[in-house]
N, C-alpha and C. Protein backbone atom coordinates (compact mmCIF):
# COMPACT_ATOMS: atom_id res chain seq x y z
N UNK A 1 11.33 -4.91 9.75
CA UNK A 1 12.37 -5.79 9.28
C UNK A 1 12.82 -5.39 7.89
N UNK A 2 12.15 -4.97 6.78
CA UNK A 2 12.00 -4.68 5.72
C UNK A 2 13.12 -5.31 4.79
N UNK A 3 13.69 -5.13 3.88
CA UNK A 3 14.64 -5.86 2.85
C UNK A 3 15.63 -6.53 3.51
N UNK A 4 16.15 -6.36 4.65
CA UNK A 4 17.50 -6.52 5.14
C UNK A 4 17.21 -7.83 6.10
N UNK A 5 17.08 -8.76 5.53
CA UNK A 5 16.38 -9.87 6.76
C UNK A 5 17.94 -10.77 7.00
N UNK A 6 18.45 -11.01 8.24
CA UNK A 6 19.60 -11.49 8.41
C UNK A 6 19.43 -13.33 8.16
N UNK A 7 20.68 -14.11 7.77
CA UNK A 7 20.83 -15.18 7.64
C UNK A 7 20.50 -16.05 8.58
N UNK A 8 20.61 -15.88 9.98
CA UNK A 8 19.83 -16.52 11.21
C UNK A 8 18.26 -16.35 10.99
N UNK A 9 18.04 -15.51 10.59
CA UNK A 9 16.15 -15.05 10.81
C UNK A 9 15.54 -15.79 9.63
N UNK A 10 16.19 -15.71 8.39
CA UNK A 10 15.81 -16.78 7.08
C UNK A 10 15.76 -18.23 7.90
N UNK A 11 16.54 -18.83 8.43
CA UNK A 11 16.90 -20.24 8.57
C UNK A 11 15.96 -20.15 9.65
N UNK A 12 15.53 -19.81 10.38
CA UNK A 12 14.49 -19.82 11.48
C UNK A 12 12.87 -19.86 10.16
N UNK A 13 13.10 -18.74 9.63
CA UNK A 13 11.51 -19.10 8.89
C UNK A 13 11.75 -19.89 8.09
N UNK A 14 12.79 -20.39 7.48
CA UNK A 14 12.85 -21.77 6.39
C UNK A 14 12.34 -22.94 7.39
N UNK A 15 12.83 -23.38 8.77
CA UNK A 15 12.49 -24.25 9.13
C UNK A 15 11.04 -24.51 10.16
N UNK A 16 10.47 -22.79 10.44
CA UNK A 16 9.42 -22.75 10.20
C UNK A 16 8.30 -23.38 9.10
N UNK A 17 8.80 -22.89 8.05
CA UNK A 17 7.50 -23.54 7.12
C UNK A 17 8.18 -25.04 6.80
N UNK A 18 8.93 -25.37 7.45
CA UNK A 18 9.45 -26.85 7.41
C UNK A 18 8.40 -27.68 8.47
N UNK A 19 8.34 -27.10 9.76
CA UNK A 19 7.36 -27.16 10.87
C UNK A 19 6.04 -27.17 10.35
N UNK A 20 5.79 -26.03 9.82
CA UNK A 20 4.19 -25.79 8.96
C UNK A 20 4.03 -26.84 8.30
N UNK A 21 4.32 -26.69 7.18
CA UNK A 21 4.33 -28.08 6.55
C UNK A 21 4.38 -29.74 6.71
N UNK A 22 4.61 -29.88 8.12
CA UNK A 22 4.51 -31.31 8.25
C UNK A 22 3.07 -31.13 9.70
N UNK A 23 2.79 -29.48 9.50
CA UNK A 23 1.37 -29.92 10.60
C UNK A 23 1.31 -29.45 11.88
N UNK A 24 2.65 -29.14 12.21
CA UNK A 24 2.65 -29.05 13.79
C UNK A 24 1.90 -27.33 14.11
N UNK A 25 1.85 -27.60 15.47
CA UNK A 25 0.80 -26.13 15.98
C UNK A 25 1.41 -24.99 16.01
N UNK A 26 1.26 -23.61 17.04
CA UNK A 26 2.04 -22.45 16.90
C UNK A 26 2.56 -22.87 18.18
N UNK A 27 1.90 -23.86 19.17
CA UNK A 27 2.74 -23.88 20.54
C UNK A 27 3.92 -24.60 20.47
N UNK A 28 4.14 -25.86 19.50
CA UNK A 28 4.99 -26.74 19.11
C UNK A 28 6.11 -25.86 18.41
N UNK A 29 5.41 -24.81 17.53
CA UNK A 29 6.53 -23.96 16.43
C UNK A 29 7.09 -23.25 17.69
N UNK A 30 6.24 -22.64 18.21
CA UNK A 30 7.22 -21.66 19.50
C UNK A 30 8.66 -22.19 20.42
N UNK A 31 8.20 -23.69 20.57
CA UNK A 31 9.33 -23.85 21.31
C UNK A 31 10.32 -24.66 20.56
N UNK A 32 9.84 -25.33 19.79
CA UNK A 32 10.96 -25.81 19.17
C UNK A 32 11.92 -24.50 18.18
N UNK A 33 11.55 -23.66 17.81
CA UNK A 33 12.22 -22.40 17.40
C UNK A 33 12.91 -21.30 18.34
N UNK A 34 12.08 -21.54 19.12
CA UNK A 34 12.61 -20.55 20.29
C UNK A 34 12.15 -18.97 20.19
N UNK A 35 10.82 -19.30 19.61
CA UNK A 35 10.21 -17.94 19.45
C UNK A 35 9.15 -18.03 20.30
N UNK A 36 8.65 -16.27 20.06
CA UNK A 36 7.77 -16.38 21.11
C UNK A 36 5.88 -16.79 20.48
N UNK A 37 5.00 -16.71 21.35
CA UNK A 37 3.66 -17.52 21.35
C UNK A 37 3.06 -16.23 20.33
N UNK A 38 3.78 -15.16 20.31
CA UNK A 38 2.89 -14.11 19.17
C UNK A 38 3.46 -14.35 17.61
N UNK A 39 4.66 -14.51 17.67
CA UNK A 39 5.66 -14.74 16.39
C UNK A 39 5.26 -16.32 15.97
N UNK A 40 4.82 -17.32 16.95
CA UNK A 40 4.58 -18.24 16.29
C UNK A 40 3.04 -18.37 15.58
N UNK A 41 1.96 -17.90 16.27
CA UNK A 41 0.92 -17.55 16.00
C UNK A 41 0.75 -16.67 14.55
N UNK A 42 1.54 -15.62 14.53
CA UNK A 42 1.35 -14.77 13.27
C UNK A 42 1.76 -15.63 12.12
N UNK A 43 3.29 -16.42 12.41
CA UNK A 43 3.53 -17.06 11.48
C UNK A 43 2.30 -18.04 10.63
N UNK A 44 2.19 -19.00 11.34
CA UNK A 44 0.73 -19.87 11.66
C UNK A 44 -0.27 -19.07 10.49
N UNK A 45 -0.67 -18.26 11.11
CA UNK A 45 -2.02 -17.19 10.00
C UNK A 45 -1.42 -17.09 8.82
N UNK A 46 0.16 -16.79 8.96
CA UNK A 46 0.23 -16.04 7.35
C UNK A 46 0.33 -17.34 6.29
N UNK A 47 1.17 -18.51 7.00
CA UNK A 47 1.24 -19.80 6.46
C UNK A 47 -0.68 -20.11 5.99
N UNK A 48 -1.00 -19.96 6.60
CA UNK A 48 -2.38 -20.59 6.13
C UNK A 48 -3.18 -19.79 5.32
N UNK A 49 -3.24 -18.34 5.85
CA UNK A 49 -2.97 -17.66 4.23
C UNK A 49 -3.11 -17.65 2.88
N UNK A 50 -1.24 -17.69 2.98
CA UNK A 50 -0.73 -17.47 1.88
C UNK A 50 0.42 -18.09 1.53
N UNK A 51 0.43 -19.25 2.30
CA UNK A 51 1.58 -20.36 2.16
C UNK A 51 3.15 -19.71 2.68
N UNK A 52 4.00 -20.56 2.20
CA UNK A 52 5.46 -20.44 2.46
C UNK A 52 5.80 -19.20 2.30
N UNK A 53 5.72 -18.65 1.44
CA UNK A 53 6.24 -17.43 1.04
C UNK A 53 5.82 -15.87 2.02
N UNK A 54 4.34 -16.41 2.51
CA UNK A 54 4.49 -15.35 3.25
C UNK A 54 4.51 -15.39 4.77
N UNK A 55 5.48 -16.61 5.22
CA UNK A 55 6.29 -16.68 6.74
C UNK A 55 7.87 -16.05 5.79
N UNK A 56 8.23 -16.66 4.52
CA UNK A 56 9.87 -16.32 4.52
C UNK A 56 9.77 -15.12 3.71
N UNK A 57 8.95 -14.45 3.49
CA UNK A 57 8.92 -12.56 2.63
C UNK A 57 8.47 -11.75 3.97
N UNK A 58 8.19 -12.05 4.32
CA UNK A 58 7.04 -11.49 6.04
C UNK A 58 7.68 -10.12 5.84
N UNK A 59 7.05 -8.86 5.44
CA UNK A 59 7.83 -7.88 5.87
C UNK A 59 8.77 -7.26 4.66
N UNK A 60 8.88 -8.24 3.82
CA UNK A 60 10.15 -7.62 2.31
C UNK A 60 9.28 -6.98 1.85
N UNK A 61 8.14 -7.11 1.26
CA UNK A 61 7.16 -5.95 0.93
C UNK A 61 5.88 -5.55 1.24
N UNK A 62 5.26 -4.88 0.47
CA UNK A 62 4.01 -4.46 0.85
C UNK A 62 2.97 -4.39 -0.15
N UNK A 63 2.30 -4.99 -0.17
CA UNK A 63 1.11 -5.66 -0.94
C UNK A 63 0.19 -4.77 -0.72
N UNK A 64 -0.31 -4.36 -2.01
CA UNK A 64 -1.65 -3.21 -1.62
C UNK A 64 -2.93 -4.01 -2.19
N UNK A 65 -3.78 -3.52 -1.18
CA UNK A 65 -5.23 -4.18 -1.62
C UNK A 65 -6.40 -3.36 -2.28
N UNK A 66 -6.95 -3.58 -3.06
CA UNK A 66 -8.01 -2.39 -3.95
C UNK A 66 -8.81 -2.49 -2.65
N UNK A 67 -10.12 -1.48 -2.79
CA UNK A 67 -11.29 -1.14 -1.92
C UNK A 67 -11.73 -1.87 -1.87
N UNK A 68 -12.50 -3.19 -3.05
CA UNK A 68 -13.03 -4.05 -3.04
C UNK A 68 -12.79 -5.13 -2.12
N UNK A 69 -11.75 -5.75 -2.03
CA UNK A 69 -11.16 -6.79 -1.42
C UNK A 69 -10.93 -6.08 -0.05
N UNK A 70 -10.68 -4.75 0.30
CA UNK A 70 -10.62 -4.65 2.01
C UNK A 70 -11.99 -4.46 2.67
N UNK A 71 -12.95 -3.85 1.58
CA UNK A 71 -14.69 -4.01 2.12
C UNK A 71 -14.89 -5.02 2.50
N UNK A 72 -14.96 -6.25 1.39
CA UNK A 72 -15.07 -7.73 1.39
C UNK A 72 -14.68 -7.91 2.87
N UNK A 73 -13.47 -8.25 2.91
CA UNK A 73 -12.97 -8.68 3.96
C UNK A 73 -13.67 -8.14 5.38
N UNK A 74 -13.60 -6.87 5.56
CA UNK A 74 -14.35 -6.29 6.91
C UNK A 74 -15.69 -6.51 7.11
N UNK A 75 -16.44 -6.79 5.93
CA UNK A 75 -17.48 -6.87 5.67
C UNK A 75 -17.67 -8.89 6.54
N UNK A 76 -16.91 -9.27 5.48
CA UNK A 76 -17.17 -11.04 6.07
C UNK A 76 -16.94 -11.38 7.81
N UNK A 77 -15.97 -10.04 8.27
CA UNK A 77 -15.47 -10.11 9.90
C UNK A 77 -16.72 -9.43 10.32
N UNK A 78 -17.13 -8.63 10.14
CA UNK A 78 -17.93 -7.63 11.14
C UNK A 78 -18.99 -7.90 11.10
N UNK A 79 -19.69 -8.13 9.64
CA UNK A 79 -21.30 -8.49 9.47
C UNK A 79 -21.48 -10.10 9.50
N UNK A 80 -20.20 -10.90 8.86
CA UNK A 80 -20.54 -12.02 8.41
C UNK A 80 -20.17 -13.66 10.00
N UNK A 81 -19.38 -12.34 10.93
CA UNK A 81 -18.65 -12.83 11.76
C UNK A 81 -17.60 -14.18 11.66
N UNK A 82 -17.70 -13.73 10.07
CA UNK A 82 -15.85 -14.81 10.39
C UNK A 82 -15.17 -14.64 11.27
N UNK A 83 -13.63 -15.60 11.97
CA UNK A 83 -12.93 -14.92 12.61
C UNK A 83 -12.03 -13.99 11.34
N UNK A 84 -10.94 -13.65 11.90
CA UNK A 84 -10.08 -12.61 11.79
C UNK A 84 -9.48 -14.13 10.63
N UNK A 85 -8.79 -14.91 11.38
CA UNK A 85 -7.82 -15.85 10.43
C UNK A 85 -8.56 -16.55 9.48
N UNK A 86 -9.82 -16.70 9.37
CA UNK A 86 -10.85 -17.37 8.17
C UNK A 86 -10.95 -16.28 7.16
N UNK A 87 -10.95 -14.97 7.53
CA UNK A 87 -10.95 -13.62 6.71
C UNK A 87 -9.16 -13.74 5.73
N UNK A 88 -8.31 -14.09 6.80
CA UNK A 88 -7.25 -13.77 6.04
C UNK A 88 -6.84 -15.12 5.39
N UNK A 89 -7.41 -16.33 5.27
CA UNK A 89 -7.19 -17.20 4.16
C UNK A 89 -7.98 -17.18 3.32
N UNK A 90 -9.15 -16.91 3.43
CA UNK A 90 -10.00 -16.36 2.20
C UNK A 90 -9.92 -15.10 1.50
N UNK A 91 -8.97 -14.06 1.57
CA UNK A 91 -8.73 -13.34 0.73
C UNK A 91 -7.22 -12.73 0.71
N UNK A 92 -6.41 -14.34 0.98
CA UNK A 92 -5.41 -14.49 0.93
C UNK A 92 -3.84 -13.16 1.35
N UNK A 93 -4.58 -12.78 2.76
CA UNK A 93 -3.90 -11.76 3.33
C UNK A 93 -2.84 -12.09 4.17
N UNK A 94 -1.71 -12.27 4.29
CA UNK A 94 -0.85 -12.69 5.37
C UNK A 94 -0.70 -11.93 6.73
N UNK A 95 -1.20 -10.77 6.98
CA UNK A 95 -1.28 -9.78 8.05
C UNK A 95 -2.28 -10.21 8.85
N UNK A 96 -2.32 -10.45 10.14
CA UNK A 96 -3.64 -10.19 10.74
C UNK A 96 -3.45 -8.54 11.27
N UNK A 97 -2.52 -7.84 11.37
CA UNK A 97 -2.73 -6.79 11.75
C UNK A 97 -3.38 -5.66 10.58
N UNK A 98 -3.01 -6.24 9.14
CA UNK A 98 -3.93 -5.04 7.91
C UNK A 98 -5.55 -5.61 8.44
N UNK A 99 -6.36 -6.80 8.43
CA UNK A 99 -7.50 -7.42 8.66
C UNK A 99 -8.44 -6.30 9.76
N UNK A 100 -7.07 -6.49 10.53
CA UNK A 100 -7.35 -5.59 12.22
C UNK A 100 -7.43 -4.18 11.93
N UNK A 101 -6.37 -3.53 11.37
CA UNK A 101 -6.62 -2.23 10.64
C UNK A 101 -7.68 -1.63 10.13
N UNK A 102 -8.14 -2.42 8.98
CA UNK A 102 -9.25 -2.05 8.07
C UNK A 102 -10.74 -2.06 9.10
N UNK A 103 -10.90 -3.03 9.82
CA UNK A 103 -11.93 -3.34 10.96
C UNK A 103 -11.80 -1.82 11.45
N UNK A 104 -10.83 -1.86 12.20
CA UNK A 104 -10.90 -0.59 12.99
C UNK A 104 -11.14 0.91 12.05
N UNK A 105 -10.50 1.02 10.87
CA UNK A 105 -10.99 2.15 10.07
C UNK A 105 -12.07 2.16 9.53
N UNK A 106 -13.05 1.04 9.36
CA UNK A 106 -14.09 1.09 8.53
C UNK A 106 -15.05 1.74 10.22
N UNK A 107 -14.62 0.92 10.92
CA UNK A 107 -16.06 1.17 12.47
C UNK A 107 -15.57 2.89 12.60
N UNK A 108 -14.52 3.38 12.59
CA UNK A 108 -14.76 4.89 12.79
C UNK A 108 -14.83 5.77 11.70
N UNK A 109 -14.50 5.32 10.80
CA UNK A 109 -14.82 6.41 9.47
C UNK A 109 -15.73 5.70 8.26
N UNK A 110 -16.23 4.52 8.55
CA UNK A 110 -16.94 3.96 7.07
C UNK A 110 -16.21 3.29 6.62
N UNK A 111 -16.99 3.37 5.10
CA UNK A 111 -16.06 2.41 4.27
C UNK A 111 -15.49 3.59 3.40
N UNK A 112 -15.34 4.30 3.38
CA UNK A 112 -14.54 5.95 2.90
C UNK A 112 -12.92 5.64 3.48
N UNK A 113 -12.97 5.11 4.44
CA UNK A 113 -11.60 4.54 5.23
C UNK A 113 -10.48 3.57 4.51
N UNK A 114 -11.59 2.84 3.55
CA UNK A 114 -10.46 1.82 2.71
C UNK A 114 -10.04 2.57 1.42
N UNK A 115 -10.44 3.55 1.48
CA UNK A 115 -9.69 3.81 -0.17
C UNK A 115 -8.35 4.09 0.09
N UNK A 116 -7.63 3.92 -1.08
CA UNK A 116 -6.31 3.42 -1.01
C UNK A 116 -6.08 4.68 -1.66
N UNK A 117 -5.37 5.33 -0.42
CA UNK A 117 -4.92 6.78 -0.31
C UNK A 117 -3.56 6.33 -1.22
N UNK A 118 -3.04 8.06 -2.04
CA UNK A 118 -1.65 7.74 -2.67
C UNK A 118 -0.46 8.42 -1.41
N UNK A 119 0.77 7.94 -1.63
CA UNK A 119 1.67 7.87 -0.29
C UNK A 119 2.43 8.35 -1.25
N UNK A 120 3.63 9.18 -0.36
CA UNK A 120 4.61 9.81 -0.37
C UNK A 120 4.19 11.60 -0.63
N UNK A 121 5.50 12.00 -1.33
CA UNK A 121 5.07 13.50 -1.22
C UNK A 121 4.29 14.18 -2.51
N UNK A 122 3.25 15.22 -2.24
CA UNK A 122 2.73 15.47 -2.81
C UNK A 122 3.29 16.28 -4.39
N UNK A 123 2.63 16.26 -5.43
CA UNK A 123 3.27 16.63 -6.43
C UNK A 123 3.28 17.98 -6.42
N UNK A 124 3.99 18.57 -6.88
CA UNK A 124 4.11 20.43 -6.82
C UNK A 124 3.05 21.03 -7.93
N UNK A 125 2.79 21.68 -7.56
CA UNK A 125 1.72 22.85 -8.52
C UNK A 125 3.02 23.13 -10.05
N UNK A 126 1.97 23.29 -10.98
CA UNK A 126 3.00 23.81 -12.08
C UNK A 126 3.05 25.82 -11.55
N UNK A 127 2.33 26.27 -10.47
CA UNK A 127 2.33 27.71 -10.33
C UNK A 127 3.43 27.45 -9.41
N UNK A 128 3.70 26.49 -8.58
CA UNK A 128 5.24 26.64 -7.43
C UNK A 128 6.19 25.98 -8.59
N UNK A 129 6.50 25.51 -9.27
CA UNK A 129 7.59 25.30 -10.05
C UNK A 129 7.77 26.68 -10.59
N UNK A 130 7.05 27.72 -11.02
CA UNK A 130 7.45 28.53 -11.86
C UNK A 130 7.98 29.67 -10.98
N UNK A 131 7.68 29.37 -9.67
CA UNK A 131 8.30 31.15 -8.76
C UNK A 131 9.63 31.00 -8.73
């Protein structure tokens, strides 16, 4: 979805956390919105979360987490057997799919898996600038 979120899709999550906020479930949000049982559900997690802001940002950016806080977290799911959505209001994650991520990278590579690799392109050698 990223920056470009259309004026119909705002007014759907404004009256989402309008829904949230007075209590109602993800089966109640689903139909009275007219979304579906996964979109109301995710909403649901991120609301409980990380409040309002992250059903109506969902997607505008991307929040990076240090090593510490994604150990923690996999650590409280895997060893501590929280669920998945008790993990992501206690360390205030709006994703259940990063939660799900990190789970799955820590069980095949460790905890070597959460370090927070740097993204984009690599910097050039000062020996390839000079040819």
């Amino acid at each position: 979805m990223g920056g470009n979120m259309n004026a119909d899709n705002l007014q759907v999550r404004q009256r989402a956390v309008e829904l949230l906020e007075a209590g109602v479930g993800r089966r109640h949000l689903a139909r009275e919105l007219g979304v579906s049982d996964a979109t109301a559900r995710q909403w649901t997690r991120a609301y409980a979360a990380a409040g309002a802001a992250a059903v109506l940002n969902a997607g505008s950016h991307r929040r990076v987490y240090d090593y510490e806080t994604k150990l923690a977290a996999v650590k409280d799911h895997l060893e501590h057997g929280k669920s998945v959505r008790e993990v992501m209001v206690k360390y205030e994650v709006p994703s259940e799919s990063s939660v799900k991520a990190w789970c799955r990278a820590y069980k095949r590579d460790g905890a070597a898996a959460l370090v927070n690799k740097r993204r984009g392109r690599k910097p050039r050698d000062s020996e390839d600038a000079q040819e």
